[in-house]
N, C-alpha and C. Protein backbone atom coordinates (compact mmCIF):
# COMPACT_ATOMS: atom_id res chain seq x y z
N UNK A 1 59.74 32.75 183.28
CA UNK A 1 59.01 32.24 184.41
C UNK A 1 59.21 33.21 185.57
N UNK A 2 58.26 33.55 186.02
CA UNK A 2 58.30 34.01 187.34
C UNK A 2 58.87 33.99 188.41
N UNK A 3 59.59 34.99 189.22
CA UNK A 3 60.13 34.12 190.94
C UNK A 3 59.38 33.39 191.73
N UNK A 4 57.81 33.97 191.72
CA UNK A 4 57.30 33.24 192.45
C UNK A 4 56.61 32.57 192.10
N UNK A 5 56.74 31.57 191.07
CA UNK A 5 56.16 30.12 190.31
C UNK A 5 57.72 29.47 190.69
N UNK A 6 58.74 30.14 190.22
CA UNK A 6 60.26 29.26 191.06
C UNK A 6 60.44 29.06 192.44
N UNK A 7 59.44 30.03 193.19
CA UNK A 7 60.06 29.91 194.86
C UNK A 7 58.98 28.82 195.19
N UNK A 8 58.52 28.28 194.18
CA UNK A 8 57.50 27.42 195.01
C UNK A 8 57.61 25.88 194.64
N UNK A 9 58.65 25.77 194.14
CA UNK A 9 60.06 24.63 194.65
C UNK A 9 60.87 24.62 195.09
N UNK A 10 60.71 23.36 196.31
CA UNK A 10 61.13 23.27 196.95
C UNK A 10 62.58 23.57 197.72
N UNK A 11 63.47 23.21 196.30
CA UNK A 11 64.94 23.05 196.32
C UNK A 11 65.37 24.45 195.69
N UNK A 12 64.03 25.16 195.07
CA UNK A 12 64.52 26.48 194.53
C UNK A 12 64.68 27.50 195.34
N UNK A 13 66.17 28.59 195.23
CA UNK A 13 66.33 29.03 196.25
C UNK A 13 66.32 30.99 195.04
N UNK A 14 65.83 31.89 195.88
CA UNK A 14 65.27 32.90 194.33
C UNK A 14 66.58 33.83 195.63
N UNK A 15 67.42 33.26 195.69
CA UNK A 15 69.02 33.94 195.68
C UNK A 15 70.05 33.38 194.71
N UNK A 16 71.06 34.04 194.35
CA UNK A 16 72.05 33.67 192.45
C UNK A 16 72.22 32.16 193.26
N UNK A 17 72.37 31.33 192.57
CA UNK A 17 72.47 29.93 192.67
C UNK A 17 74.23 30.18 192.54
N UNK A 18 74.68 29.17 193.39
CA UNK A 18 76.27 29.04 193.50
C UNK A 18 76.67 27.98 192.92
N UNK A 19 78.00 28.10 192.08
CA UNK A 19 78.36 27.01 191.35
C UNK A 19 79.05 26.16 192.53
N UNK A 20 78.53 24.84 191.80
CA UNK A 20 79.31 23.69 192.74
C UNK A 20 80.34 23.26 192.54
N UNK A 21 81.19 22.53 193.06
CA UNK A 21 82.13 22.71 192.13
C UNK A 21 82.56 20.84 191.76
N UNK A 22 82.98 20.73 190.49
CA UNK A 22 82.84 19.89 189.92
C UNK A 22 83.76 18.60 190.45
N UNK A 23 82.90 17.45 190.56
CA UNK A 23 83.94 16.24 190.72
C UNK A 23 84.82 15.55 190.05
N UNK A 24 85.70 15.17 189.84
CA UNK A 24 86.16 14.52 189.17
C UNK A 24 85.25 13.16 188.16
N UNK A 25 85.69 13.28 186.68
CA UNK A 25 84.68 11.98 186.06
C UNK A 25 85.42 10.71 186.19
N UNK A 26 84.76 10.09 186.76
CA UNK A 26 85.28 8.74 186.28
C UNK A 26 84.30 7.90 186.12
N UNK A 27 84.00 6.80 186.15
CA UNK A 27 82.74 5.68 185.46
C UNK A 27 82.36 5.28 187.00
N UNK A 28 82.36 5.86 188.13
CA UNK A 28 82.00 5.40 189.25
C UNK A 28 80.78 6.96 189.73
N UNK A 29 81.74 7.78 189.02
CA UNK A 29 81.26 8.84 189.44
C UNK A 29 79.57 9.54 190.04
N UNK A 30 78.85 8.77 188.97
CA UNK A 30 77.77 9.29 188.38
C UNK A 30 76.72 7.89 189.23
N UNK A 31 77.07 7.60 190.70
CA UNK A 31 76.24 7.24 191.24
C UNK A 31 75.00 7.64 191.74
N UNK A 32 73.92 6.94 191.64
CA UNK A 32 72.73 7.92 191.99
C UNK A 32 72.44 8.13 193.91
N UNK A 33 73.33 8.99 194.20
CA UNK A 33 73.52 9.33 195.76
C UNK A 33 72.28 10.38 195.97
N UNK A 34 71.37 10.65 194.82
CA UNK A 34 70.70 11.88 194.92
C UNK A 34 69.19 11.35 194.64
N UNK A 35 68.08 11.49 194.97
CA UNK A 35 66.99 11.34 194.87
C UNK A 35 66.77 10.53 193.17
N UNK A 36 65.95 9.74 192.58
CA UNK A 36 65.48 9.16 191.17
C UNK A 36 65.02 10.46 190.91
N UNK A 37 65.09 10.50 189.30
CA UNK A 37 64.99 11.45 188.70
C UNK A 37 65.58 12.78 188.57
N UNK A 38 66.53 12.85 189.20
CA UNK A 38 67.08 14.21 189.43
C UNK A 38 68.49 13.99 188.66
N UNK A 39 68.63 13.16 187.66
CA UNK A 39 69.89 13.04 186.76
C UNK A 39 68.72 13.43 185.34
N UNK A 40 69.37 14.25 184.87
CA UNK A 40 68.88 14.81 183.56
C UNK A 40 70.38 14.44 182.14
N UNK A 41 69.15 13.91 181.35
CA UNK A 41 70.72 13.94 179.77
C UNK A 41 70.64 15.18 178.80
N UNK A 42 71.25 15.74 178.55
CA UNK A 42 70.54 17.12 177.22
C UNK A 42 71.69 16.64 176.53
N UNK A 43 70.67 16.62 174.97
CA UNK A 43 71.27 15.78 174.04
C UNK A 43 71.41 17.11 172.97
N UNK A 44 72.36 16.72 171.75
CA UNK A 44 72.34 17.11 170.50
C UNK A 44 73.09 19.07 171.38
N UNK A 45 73.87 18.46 171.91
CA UNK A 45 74.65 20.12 172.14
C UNK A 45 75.98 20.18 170.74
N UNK A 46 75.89 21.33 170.97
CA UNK A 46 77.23 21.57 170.20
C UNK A 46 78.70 20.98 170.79
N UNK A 47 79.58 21.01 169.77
CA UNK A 47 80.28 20.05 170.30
C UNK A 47 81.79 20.89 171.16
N UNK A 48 81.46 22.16 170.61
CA UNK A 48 82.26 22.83 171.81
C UNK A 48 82.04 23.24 172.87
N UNK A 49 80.74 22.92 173.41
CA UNK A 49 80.04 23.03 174.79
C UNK A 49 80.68 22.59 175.46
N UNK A 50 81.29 23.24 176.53
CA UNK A 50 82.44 22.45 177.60
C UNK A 50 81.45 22.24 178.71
N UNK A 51 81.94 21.96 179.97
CA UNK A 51 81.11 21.31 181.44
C UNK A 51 80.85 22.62 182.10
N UNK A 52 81.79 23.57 182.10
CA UNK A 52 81.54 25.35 182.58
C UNK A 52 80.22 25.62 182.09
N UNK A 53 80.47 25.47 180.72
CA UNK A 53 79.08 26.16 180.30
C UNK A 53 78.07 26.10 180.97
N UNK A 54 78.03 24.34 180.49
CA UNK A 54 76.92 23.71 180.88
C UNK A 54 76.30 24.42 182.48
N UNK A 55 77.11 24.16 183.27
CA UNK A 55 77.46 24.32 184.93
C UNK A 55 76.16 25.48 185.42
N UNK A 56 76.88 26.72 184.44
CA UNK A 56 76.73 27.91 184.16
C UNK A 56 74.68 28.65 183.57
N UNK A 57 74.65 27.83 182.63
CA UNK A 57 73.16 27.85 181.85
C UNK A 57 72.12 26.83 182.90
N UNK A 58 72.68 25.51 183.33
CA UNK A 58 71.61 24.62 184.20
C UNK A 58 71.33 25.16 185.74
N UNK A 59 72.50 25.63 186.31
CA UNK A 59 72.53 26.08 187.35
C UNK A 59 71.75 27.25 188.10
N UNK A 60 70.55 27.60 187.19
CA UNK A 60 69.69 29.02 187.32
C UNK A 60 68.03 28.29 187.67
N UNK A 61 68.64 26.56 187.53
CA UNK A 61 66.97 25.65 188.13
C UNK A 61 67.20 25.65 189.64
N UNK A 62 68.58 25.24 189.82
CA UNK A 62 68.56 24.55 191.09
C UNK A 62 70.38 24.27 191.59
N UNK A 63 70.70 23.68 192.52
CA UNK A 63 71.96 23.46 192.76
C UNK A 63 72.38 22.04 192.43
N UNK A 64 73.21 22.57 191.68
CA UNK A 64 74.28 21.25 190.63
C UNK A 64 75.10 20.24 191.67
N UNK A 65 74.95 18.61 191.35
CA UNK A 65 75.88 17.90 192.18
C UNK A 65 77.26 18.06 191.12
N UNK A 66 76.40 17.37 190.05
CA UNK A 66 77.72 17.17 188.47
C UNK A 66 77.07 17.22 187.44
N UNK A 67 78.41 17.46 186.66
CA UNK A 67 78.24 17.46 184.94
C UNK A 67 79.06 17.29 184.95
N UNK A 68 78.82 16.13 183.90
CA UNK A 68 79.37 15.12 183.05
C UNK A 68 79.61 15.10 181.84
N UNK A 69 80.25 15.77 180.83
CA UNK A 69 80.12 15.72 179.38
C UNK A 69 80.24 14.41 178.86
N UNK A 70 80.05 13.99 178.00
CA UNK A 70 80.64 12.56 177.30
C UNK A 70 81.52 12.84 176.29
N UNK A 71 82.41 12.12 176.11
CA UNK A 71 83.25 12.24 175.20
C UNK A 71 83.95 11.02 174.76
N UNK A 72 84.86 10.55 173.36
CA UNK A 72 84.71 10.08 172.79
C UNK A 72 86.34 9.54 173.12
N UNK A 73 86.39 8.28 173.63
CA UNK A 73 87.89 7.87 174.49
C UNK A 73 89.31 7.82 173.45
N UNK A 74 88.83 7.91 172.45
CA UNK A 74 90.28 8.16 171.57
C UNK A 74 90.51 9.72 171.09
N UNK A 75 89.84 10.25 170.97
CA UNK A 75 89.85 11.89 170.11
C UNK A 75 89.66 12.88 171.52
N UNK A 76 89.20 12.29 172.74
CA UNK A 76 88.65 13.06 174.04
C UNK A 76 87.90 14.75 173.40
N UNK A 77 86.83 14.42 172.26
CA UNK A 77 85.91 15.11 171.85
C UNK A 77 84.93 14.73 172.40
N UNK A 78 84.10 15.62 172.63
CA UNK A 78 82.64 15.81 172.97
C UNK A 78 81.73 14.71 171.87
N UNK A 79 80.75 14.40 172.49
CA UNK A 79 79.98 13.32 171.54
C UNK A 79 78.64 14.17 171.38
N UNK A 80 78.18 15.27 171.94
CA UNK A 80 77.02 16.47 171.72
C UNK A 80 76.27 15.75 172.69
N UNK A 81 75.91 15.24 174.06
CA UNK A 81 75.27 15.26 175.22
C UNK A 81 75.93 15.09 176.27
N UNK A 82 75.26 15.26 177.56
CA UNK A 82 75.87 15.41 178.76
C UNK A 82 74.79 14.96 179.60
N UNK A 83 75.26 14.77 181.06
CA UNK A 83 74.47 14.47 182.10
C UNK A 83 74.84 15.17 183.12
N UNK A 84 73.66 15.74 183.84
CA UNK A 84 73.64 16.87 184.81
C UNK A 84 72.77 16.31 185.42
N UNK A 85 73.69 16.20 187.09
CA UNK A 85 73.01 15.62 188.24
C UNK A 85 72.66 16.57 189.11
N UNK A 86 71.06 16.83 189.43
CA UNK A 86 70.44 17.67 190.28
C UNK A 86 70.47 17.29 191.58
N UNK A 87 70.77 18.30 192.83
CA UNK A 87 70.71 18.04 194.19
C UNK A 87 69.21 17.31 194.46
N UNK A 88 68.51 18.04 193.57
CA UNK A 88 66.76 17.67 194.15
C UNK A 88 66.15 17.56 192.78
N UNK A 89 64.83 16.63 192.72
CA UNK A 89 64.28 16.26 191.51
C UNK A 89 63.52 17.06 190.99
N UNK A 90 63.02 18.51 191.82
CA UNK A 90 62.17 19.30 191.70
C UNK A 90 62.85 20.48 190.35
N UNK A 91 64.29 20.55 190.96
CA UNK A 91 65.19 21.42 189.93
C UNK A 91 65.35 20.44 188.98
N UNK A 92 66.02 19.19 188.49
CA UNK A 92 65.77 18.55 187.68
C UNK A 92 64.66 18.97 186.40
N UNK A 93 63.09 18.91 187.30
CA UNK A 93 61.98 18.49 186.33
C UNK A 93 61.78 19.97 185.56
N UNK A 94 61.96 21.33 186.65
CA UNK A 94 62.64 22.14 186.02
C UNK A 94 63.36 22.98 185.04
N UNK A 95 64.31 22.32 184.86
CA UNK A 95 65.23 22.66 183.87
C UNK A 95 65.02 21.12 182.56
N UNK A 96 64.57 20.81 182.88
CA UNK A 96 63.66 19.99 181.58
C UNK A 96 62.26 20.82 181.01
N UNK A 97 61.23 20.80 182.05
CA UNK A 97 60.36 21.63 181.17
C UNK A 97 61.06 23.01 180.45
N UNK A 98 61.55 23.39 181.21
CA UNK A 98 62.63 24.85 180.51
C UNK A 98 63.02 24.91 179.10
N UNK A 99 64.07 24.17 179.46
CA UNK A 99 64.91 23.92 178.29
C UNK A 99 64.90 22.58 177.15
N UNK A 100 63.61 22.05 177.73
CA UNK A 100 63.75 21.08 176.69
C UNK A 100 63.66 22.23 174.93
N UNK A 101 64.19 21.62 174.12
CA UNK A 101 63.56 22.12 172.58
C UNK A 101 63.59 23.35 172.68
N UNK A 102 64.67 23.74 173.08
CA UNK A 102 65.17 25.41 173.46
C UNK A 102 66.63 25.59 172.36
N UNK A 103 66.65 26.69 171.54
CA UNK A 103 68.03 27.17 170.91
C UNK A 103 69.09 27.16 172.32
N UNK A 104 70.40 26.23 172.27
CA UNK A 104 71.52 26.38 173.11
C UNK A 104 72.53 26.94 171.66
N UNK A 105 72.98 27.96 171.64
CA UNK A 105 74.14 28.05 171.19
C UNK A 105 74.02 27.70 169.44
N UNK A 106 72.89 27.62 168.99
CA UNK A 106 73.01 27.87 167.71
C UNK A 106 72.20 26.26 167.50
N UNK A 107 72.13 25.78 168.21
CA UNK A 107 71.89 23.76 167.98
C UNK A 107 70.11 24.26 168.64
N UNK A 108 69.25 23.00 168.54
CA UNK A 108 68.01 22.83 169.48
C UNK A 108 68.26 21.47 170.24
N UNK A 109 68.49 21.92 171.74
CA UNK A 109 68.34 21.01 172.71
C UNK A 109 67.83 20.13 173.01
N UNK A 110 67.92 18.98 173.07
CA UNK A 110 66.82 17.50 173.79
C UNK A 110 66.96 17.51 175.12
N UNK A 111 65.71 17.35 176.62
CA UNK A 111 66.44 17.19 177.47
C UNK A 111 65.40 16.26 177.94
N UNK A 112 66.15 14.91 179.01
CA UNK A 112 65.00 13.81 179.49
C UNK A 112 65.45 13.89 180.89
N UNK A 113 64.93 12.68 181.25
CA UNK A 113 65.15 11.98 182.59
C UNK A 113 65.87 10.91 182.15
N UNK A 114 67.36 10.81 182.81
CA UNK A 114 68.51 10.27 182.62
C UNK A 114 68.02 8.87 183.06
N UNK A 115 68.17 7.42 182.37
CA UNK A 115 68.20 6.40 182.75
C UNK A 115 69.07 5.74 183.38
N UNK A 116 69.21 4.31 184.28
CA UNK A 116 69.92 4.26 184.63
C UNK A 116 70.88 3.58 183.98
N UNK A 117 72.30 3.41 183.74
CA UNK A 117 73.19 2.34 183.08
C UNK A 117 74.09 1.77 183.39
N UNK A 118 74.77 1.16 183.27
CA UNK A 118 75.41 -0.19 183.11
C UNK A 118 76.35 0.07 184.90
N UNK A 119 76.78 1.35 184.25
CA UNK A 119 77.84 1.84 185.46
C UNK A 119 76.93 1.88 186.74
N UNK A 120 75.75 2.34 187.06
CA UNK A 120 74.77 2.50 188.25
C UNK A 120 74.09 1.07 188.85
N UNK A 121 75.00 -0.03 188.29
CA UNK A 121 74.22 -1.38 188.73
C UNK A 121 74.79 -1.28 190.10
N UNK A 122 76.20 -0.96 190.23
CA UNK A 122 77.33 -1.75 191.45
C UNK A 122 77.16 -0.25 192.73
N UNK A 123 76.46 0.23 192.11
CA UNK A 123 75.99 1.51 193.29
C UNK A 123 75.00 0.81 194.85
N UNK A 124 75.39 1.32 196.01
CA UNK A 124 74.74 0.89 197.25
C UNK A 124 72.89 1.14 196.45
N UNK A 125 72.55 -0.08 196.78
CA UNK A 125 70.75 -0.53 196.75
C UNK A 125 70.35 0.32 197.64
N UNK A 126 68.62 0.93 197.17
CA UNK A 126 68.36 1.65 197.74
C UNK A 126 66.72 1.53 198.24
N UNK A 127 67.15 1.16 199.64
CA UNK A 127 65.84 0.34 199.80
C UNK A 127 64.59 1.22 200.43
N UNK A 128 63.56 0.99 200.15
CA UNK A 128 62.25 1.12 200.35
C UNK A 128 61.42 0.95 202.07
N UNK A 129 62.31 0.54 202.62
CA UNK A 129 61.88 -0.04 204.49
C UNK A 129 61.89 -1.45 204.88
N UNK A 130 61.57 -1.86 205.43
CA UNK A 130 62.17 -3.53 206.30
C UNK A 130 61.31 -4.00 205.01
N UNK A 131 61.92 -5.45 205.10
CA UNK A 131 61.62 -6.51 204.08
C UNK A 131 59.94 -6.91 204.50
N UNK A 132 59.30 -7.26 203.58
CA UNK A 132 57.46 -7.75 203.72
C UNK A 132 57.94 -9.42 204.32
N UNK A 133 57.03 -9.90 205.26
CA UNK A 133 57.21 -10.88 205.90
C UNK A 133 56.00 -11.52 205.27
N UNK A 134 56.49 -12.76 204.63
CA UNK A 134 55.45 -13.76 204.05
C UNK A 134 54.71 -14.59 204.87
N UNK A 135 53.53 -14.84 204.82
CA UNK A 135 52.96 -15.51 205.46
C UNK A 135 52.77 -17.28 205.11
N UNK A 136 53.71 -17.68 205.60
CA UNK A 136 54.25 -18.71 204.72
C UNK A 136 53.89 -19.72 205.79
N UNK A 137 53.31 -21.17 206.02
CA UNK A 137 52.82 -21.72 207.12
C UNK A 137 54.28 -23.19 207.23
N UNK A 138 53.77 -22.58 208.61
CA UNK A 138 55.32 -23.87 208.91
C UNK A 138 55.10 -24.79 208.27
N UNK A 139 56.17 -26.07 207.61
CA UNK A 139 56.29 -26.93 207.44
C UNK A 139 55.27 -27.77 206.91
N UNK A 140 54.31 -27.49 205.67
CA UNK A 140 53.11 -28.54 205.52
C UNK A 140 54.10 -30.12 204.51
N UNK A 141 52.59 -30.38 205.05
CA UNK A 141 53.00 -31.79 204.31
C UNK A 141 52.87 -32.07 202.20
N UNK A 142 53.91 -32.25 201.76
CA UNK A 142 53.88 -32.45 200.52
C UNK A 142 53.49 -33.75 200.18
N UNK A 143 52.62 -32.81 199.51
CA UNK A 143 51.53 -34.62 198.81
C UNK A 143 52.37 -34.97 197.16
N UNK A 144 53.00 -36.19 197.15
CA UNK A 144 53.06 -36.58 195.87
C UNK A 144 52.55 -36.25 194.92
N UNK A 145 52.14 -36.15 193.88
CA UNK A 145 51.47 -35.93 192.61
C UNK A 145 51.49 -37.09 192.03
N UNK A 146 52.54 -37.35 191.64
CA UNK A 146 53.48 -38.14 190.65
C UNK A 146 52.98 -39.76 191.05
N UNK A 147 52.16 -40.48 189.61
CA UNK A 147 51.65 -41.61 189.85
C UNK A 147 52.89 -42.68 189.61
């Protein structure tokens, strides 16, 4: 792809992209503090793909909040996907058209738009502007039905 088909997103900056540097994981972590859509999953990696890598290969769309590997709570092995949270949704959509169904490392890559789960319920709501005011008429009178 071109620089200047990349400079003409928004969040794309056509100077070396700087690694961010990584947060700590925990199951709180992976709140969506960042625009919808800008959490990507790439599935079916190899299973020695560490979070560097990752960091390293995604980081040439746009600037990285996190990566997340998943891994497997008794063996703390890799489960072959990860989630990589984009500053902006523009790098996100990005590095999906890119790399979706792309050779990583010997494997072929899956990459989507990350859904939300279980952990992203108890995250601050993210609202849309003042509440719609119903036009609801004072106090009418309720007619029985009921013979």
């Amino acid at each position: 792809m071109e620089m200047s088909t990349l400079a003409s997103f928004p969040c794309f900056s056509t100077s070396k992209p700087s690694l961010v540097k990584l947060r700590p994981s925990s199951s709180l972590s992976m709140r969506p503090d960042y625009p919808l859509a800008s959490k990507i999953v790439v599935k079916n990696l190899p299973y020695s793909t560490g979070e560097t890598t990752l960091q390293k290969e995604f980081s040439n769309f746009g600037k990285i909040a996190e990566v997340k590997m998943v891994k497997d709570a008794n063996t703390k092995r890799s489960k072959g996907y990860a989630f990589i949270q984009y500053t902006c949704r523009d790098a996100a959509m990005l590095a999906l058209e890119t790399m979706d169904q792309k050779d990583f490392y010997g494997r072929t890559i899956y990459v989507e738009i990350a859904k939300l789960g279980w952990d992203d319920f108890d995250a601050p709501i993210k609202t849309s502007g003042p509440p719609k005011k119903w036009n609801i008429p004072e106090e009418e009178e309720v007619v029985d039905c009921w013979y």
